[in-house]
C-alpha atoms as a PDB file:
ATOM      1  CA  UNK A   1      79.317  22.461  55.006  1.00  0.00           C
ATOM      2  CA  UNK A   2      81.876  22.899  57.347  1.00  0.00           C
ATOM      3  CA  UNK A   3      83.042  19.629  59.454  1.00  0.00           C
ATOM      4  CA  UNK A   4      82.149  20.024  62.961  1.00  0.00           C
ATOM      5  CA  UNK A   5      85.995  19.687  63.971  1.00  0.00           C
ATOM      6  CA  UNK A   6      87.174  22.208  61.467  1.00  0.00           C
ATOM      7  CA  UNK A   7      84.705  24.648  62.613  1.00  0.00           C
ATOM      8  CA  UNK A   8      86.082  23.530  66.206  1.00  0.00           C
ATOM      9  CA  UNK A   9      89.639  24.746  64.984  1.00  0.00           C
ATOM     10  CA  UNK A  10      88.018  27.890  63.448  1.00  0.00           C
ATOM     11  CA  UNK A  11      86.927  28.820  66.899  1.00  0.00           C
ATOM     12  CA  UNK A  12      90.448  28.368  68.726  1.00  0.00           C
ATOM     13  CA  UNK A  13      92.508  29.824  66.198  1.00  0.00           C
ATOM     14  CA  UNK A  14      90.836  33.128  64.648  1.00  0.00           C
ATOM     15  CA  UNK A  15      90.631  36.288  66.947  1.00  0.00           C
ATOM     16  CA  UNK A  16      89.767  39.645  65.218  1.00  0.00           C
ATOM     17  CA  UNK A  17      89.630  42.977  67.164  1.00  0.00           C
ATOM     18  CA  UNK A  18      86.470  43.546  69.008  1.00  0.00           C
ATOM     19  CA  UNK A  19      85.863  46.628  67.509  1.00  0.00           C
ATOM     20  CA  UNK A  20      86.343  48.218  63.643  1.00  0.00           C
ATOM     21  CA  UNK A  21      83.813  50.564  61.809  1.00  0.00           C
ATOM     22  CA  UNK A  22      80.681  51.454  64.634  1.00  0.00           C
ATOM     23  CA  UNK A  23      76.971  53.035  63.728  1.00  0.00           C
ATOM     24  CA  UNK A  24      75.412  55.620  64.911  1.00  0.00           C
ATOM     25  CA  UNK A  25      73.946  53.468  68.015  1.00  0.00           C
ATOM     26  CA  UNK A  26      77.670  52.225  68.719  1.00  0.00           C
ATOM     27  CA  UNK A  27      76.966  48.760  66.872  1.00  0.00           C
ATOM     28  CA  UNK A  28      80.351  47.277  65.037  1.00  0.00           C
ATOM     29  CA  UNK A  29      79.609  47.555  61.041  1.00  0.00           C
ATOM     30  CA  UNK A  30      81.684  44.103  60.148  1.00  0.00           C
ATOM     31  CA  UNK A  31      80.560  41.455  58.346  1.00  0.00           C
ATOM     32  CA  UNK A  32      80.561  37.789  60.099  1.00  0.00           C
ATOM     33  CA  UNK A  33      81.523  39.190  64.192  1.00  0.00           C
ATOM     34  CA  UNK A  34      80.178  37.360  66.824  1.00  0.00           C
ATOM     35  CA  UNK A  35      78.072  39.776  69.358  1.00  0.00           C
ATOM     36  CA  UNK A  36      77.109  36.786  71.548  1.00  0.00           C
ATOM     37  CA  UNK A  37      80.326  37.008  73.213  1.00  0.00           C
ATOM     38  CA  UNK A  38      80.050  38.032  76.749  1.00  0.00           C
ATOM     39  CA  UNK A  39      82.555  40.691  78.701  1.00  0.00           C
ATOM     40  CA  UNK A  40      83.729  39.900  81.692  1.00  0.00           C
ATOM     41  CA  UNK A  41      81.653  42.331  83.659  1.00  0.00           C
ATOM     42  CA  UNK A  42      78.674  44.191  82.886  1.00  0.00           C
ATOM     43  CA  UNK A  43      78.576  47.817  83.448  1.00  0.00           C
ATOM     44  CA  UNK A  44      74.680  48.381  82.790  1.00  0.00           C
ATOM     45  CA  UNK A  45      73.387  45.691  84.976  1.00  0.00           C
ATOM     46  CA  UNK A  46      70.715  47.072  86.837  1.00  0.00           C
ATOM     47  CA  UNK A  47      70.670  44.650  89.624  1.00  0.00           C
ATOM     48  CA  UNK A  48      70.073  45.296  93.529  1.00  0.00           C
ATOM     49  CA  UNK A  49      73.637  45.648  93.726  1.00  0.00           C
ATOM     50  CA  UNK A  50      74.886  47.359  90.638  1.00  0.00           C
ATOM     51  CA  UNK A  51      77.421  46.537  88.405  1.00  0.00           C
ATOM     52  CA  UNK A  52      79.438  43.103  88.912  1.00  0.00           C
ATOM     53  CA  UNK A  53      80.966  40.165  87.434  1.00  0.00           C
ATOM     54  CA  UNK A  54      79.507  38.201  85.085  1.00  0.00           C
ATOM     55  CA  UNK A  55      78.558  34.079  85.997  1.00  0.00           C
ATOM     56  CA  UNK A  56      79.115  32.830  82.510  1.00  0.00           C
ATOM     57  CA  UNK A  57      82.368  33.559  81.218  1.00  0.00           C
ATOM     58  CA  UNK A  58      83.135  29.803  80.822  1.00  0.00           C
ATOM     59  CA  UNK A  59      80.311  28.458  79.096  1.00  0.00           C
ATOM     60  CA  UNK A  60      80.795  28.385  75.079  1.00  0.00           C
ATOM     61  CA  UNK A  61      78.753  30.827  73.074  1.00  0.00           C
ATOM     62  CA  UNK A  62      76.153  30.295  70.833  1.00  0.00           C
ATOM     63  CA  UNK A  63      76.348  30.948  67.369  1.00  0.00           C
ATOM     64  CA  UNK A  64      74.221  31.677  64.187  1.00  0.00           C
ATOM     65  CA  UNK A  65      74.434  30.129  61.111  1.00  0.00           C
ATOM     66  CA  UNK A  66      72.194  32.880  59.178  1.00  0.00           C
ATOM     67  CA  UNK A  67      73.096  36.927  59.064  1.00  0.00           C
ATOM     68  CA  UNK A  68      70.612  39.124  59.642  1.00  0.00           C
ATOM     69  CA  UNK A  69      70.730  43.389  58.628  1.00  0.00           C
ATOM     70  CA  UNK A  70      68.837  46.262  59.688  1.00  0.00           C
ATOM     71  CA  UNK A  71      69.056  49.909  57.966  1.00  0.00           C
ATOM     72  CA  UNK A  72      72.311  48.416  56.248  1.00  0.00           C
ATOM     73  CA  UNK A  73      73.641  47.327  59.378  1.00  0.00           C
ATOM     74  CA  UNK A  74      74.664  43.871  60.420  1.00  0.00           C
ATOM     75  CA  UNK A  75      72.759  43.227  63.829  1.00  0.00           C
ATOM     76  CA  UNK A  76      73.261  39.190  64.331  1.00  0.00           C
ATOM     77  CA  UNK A  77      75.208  36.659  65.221  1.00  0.00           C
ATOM     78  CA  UNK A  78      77.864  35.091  63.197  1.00  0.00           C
ATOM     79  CA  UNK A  79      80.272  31.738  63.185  1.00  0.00           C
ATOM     80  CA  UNK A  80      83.253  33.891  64.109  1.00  0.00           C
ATOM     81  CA  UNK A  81      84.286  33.982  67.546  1.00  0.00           C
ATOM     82  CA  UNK A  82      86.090  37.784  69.077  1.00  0.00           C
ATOM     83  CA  UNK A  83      87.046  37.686  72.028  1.00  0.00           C
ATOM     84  CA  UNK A  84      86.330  40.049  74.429  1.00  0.00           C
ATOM     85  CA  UNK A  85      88.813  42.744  75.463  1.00  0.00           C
ATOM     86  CA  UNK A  86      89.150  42.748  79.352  1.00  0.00           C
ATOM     87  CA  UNK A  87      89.069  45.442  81.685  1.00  0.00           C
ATOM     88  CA  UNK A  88      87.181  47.507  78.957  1.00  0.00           C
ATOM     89  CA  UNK A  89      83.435  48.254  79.336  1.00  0.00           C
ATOM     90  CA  UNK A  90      81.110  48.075  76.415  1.00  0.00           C
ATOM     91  CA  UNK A  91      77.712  49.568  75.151  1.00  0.00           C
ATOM     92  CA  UNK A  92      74.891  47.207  75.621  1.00  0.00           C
ATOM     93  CA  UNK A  93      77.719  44.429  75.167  1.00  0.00           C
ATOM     94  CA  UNK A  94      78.446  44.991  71.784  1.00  0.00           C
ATOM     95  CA  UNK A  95      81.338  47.408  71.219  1.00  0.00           C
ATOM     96  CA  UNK A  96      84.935  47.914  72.940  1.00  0.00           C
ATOM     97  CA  UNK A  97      84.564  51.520  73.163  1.00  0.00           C
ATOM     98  CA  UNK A  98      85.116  52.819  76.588  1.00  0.00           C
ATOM     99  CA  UNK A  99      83.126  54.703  78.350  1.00  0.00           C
ATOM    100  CA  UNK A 100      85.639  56.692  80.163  1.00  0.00           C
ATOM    101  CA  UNK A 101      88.374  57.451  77.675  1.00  0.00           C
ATOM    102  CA  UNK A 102      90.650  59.582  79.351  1.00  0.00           C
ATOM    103  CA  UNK A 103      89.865  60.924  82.950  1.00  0.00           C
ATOM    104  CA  UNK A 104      89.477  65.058  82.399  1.00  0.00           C
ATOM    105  CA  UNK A 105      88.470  67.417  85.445  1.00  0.00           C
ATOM    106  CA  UNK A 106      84.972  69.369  83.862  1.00  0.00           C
ATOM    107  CA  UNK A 107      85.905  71.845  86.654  1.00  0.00           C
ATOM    108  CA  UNK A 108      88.932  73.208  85.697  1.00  0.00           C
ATOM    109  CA  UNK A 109      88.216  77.137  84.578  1.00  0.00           C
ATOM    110  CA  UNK A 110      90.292  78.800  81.443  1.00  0.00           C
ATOM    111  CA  UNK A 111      92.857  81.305  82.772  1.00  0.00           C
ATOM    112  CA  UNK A 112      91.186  84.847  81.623  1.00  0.00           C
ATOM    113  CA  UNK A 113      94.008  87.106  83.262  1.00  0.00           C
ATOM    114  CA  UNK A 114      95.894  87.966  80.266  1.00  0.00           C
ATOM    115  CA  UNK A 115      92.181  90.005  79.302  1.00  0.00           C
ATOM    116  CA  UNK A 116      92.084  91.649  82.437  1.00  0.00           C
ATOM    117  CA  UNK A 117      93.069  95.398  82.629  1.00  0.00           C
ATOM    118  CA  UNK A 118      95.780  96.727  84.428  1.00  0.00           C
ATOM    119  CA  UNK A 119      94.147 100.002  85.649  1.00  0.00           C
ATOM    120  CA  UNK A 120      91.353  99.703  87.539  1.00  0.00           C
ATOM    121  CA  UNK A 121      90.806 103.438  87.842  1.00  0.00           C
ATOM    122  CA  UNK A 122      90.522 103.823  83.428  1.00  0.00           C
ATOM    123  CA  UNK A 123      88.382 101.068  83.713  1.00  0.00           C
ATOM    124  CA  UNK A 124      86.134 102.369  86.237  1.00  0.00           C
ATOM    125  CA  UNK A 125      85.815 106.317  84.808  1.00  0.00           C
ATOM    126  CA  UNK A 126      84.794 104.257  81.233  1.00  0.00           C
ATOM    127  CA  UNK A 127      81.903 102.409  82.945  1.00  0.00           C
ATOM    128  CA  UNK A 128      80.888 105.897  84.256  1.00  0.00           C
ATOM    129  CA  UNK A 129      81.339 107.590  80.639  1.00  0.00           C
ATOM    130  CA  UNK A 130      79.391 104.884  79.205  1.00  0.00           C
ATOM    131  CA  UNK A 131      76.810 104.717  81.809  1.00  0.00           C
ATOM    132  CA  UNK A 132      76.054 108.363  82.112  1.00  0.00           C
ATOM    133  CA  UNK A 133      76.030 108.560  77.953  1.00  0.00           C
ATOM    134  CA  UNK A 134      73.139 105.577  77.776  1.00  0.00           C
ATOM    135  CA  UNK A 135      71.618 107.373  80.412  1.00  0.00           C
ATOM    136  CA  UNK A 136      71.189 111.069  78.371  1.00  0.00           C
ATOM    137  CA  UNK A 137      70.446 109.390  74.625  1.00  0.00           C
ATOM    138  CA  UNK A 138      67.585 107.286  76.603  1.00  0.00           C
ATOM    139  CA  UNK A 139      66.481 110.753  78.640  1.00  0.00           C
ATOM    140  CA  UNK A 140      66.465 112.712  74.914  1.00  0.00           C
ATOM    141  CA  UNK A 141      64.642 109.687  73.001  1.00  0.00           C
ATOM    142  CA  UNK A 142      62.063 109.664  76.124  1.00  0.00           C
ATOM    143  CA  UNK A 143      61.653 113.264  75.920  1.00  0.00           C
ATOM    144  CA  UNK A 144      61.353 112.873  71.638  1.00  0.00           C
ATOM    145  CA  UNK A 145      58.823 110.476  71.665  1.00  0.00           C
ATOM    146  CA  UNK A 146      56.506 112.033  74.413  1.00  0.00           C
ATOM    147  CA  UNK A 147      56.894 115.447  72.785  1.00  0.00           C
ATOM    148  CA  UNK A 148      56.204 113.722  69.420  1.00  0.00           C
ATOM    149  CA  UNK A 149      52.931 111.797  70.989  1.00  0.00           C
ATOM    150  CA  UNK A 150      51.830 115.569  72.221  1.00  0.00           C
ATOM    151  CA  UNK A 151      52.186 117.336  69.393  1.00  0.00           C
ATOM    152  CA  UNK A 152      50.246 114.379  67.494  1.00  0.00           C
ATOM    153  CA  UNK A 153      46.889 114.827  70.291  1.00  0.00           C
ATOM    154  CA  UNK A 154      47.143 118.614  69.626  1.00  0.00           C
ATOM    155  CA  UNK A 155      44.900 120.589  67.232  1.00  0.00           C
ATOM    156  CA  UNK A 156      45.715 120.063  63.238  1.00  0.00           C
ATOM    157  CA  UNK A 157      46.194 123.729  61.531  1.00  0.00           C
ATOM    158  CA  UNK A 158      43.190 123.961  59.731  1.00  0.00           C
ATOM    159  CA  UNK A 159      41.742 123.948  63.366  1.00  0.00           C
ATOM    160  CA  UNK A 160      44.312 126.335  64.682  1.00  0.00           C
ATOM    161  CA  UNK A 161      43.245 128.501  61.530  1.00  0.00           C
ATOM    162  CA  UNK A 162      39.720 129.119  62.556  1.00  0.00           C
ATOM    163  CA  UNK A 163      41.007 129.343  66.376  1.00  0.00           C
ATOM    164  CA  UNK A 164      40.801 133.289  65.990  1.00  0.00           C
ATOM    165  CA  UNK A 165      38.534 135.249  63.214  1.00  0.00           C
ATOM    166  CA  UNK A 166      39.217 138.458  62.290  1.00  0.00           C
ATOM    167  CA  UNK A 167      36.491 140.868  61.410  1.00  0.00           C
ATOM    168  CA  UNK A 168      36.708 144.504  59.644  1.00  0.00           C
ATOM    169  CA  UNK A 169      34.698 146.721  61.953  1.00  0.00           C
ATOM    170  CA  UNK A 170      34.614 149.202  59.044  1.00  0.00           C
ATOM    171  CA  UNK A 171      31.927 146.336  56.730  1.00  0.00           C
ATOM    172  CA  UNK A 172      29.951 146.436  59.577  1.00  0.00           C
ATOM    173  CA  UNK A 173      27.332 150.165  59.497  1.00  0.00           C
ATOM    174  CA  UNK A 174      25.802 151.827  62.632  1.00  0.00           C
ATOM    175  CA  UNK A 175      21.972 149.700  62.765  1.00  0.00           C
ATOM    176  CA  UNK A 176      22.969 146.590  61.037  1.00  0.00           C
ATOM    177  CA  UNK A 177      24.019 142.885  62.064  1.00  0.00           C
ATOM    178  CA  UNK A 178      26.670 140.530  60.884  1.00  0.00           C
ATOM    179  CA  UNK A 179      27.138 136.723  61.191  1.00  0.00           C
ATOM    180  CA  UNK A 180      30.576 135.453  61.396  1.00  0.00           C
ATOM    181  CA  UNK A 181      31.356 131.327  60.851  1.00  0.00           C
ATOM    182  CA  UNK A 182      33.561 130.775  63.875  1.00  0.00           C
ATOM    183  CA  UNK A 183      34.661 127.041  64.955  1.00  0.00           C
ATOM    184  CA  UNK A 184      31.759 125.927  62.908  1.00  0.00           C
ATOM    185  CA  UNK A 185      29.256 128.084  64.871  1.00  0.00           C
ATOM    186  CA  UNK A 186      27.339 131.415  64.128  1.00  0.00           C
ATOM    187  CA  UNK A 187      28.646 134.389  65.309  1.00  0.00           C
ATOM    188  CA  UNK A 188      26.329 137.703  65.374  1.00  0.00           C
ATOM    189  CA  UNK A 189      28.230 141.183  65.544  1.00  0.00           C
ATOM    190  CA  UNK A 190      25.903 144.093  66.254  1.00  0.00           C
ATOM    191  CA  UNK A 191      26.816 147.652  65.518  1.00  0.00           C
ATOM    192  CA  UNK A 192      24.337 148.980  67.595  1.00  0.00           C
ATOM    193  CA  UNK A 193      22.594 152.930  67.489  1.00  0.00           C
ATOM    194  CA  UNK A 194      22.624 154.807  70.715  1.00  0.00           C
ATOM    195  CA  UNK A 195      18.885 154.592  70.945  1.00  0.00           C
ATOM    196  CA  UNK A 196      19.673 150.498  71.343  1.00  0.00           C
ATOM    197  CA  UNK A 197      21.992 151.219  73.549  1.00  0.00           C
ATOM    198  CA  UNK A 198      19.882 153.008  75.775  1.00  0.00           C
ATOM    199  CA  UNK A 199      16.978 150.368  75.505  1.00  0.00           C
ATOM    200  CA  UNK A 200      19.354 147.796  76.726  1.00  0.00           C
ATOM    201  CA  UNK A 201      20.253 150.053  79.607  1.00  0.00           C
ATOM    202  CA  UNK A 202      16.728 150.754  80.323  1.00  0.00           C
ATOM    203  CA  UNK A 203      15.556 147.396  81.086  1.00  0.00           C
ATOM    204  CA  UNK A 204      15.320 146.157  84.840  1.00  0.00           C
ATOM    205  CA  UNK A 205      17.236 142.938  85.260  1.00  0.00           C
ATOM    206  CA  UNK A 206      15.799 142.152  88.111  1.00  0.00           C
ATOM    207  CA  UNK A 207      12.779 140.817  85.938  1.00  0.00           C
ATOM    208  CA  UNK A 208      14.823 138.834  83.890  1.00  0.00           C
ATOM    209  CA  UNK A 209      15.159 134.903  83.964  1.00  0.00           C
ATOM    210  CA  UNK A 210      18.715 134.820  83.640  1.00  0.00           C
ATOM    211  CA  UNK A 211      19.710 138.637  85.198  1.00  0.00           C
ATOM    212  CA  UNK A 212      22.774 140.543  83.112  1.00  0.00           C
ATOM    213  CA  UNK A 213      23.619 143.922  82.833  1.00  0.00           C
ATOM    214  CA  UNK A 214      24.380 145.200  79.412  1.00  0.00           C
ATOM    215  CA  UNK A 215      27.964 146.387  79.939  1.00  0.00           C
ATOM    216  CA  UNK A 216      28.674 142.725  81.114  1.00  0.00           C
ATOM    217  CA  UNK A 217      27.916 141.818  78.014  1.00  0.00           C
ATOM    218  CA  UNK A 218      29.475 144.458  75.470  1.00  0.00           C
ATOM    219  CA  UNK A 219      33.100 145.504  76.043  1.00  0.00           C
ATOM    220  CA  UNK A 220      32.072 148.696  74.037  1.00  0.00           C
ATOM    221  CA  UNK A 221      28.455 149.604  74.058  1.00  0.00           C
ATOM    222  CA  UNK A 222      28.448 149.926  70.423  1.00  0.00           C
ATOM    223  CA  UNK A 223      29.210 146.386  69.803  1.00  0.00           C
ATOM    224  CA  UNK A 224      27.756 143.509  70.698  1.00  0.00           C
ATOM    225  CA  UNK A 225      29.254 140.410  69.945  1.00  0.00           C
ATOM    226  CA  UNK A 226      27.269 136.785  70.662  1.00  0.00           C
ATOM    227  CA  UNK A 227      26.967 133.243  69.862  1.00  0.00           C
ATOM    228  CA  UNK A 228      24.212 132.819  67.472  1.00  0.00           C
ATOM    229  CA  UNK A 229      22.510 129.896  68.974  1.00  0.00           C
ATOM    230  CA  UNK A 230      19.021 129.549  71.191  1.00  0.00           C
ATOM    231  CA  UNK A 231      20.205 128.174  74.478  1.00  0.00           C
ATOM    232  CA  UNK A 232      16.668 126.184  73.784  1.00  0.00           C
ATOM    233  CA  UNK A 233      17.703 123.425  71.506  1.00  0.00           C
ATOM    234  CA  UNK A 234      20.609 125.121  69.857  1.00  0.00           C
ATOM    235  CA  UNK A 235      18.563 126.524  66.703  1.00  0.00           C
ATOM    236  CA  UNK A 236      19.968 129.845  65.099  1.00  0.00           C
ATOM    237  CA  UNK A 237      17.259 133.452  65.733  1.00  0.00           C
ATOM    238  CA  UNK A 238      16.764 135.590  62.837  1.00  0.00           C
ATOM    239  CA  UNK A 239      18.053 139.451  63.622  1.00  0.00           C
ATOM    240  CA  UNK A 240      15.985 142.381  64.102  1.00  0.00           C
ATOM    241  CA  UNK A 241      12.860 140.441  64.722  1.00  0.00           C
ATOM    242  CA  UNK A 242      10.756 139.562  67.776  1.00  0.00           C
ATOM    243  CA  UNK A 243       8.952 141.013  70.350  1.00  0.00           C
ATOM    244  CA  UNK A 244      11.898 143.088  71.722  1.00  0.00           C
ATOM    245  CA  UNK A 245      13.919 144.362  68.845  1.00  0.00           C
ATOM    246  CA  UNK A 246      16.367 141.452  68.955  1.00  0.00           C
ATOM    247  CA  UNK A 247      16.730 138.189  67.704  1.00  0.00           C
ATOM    248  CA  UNK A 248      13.536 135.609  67.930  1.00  0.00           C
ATOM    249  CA  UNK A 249      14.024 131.994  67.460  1.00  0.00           C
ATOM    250  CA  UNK A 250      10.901 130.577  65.101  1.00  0.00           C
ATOM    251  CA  UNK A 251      11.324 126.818  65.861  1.00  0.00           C
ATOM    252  CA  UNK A 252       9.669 126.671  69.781  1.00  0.00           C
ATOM    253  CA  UNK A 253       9.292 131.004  70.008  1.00  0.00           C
ATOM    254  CA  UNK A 254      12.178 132.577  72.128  1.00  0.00           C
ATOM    255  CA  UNK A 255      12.346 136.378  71.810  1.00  0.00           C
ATOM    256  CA  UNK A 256      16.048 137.731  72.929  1.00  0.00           C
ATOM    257  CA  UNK A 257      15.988 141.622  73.205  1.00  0.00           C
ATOM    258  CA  UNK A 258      18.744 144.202  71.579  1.00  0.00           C
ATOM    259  CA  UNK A 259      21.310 143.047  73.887  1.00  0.00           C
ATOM    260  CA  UNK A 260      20.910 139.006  73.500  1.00  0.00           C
ATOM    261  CA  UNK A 261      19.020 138.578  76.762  1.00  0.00           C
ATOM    262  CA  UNK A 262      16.074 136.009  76.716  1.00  0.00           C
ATOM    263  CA  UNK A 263      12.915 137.994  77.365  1.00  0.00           C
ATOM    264  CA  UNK A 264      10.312 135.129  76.267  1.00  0.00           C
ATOM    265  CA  UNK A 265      10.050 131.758  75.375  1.00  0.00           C
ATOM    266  CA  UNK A 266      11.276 128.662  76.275  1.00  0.00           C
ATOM    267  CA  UNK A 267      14.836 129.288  76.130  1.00  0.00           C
ATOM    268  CA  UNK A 268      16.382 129.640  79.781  1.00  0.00           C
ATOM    269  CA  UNK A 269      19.512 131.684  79.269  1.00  0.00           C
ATOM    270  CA  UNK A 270      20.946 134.160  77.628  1.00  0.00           C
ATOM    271  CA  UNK A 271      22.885 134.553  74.342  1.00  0.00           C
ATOM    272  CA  UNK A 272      26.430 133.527  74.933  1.00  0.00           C
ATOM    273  CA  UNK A 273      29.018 135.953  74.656  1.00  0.00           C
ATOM    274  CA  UNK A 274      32.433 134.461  73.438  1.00  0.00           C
ATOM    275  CA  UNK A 275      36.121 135.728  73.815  1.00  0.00           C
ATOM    276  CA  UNK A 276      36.994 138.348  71.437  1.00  0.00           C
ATOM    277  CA  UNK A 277      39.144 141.883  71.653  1.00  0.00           C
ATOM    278  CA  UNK A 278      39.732 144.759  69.672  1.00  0.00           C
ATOM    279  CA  UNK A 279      42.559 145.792  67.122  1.00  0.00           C
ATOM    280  CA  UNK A 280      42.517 149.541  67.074  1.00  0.00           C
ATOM    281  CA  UNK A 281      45.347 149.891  65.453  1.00  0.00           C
ATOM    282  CA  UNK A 282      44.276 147.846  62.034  1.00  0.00           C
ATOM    283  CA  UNK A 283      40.063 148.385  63.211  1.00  0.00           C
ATOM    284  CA  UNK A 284      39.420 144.767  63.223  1.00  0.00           C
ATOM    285  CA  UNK A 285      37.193 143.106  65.995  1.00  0.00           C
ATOM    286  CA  UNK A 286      39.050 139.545  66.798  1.00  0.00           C
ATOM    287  CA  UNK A 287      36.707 136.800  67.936  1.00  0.00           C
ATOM    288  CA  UNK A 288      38.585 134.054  70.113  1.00  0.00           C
END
């Protein structure tokens, strides 16, 4: 045990720096440092007038016999006195760091003119280049990518391949009846006799329910080209049967006569006639 006057002596005679090794939270890492000394003014007081001098600077610390660590780092007092440095702020009263090392101006703004260019006019006929060559690869991707989403809502080529049906007119003889599979539906070509097409002349339209003359419906009188489904419910007439000659619809009884006109039944219109033309170069009848 240490005499009380020795210790006395101890106090007057050893100073060490305030500071050596710090932590992470600015906290000296020294064995045996006294952090009860007190600066001479406090820069973190938060009193109602700010920062100012300290009232104890004479009184005599207090010191700790026992040492006390935290993480590894000393965080107590000890029985060696350092005195404070004056005129130098500390952090929470612990360290001699300063908190203003070196006064710098935050302000001050590099000097850039050694990148800037000389000719203003170069400069400005690049921006243009560059500008108006964004401007066409963004115009040609724009146009790709819309063509591209067209193309992809358009009809697949099995599709297009039933789009048009070709039929040899030469398969079909004078009296008889054909059905064609066109876009999934039932096509009936006619080659119709002149005595048919004289009955379909014959008949007075006027007394029809849905009135059509035959040559509206036959681009040649010989052929008669029509949809083969009962504007009833959609079922498919059987040819050469019914009350007129024509076609005649079983399922609900509607009688269509040589040239696909609804004479009786239920069914309210006519036989539809779809798009086709005539290739009299190769003889082929082309439906769509």
């Amino acid at each position: 045990m240490v005499a009380p006057a020795l210790r006395t002596s101890l106090r007057k005679a050893i100073n060490l720096p305030p500071t050596a090794a710090t932590a992470f939270n600015g906290t000296p890492v020294a064995s045996r440092i006294n952090f009860g000394v007190r600066a001479p003014a406090d820069p973190h007081a938060e009193g109602e007038h700010g920062p100012s001098v300290r009232h104890d600077l004479t009184q005599v610390p207090r010191w700790s016999a026992t040492l006390q660590q935290s993480n590894g780092v000393l965080s107590s007092k000890t029985n060696v006195n350092a005195a404070p440095v004056v005129g130098r702020p500390r952090f929470f009263s612990s360290s001699a760091r300063e908190l203003q090392a070196s006064e710098r101006d935050s302000t001050q703004v590099p000097d850039f003119s050694s990148y800037r260019t000389k000719n203003t006019e170069t400069n400005r006929a690049f921006s243009y280049f560059m500008v108006g060559s964004m401007g066409l690869i963004a115009a040609s991707g724009a146009k790709s990518a819309v063509s591209d989403f067209l193309a992809s809502m358009g009809a697949s080529s099995d599709v297009l391949a039933l789009a048009k049906v070709e039929v040899d007119m030469n398969s079909i003889p004078e009296g008889k009846n054909a059905i064609i599979k066109w876009r999934g539906k039932p096509v009936f070509v006619r080659h119709r006799t002149k005595e048919e097409i004289e009955e379909a002349n014959a008949v007075d339209i006027s007394k029809l329910r849905d009135p059509q003359k035959d040559s509206d419906r036959a681009k040649r009188p010989e052929w008669l080209v029509m949809l083969g489904v009962c504007t009833h419910l959609g079922c498919v007439p059987i040819g050469e049967a019914g009350d007129f000659g024509g076609w005649y619809c079983p399922c609900h009884g509607s009688h269509y006569d040589i040239s696909g006109r609804a004479r009786k039944g239920p069914a309210p219109l006519n036989l539809e006639v779809p798009e086709y033309d005539f290739n009299d170069n190769e003889n082929k009848l082309i439906i769509g």
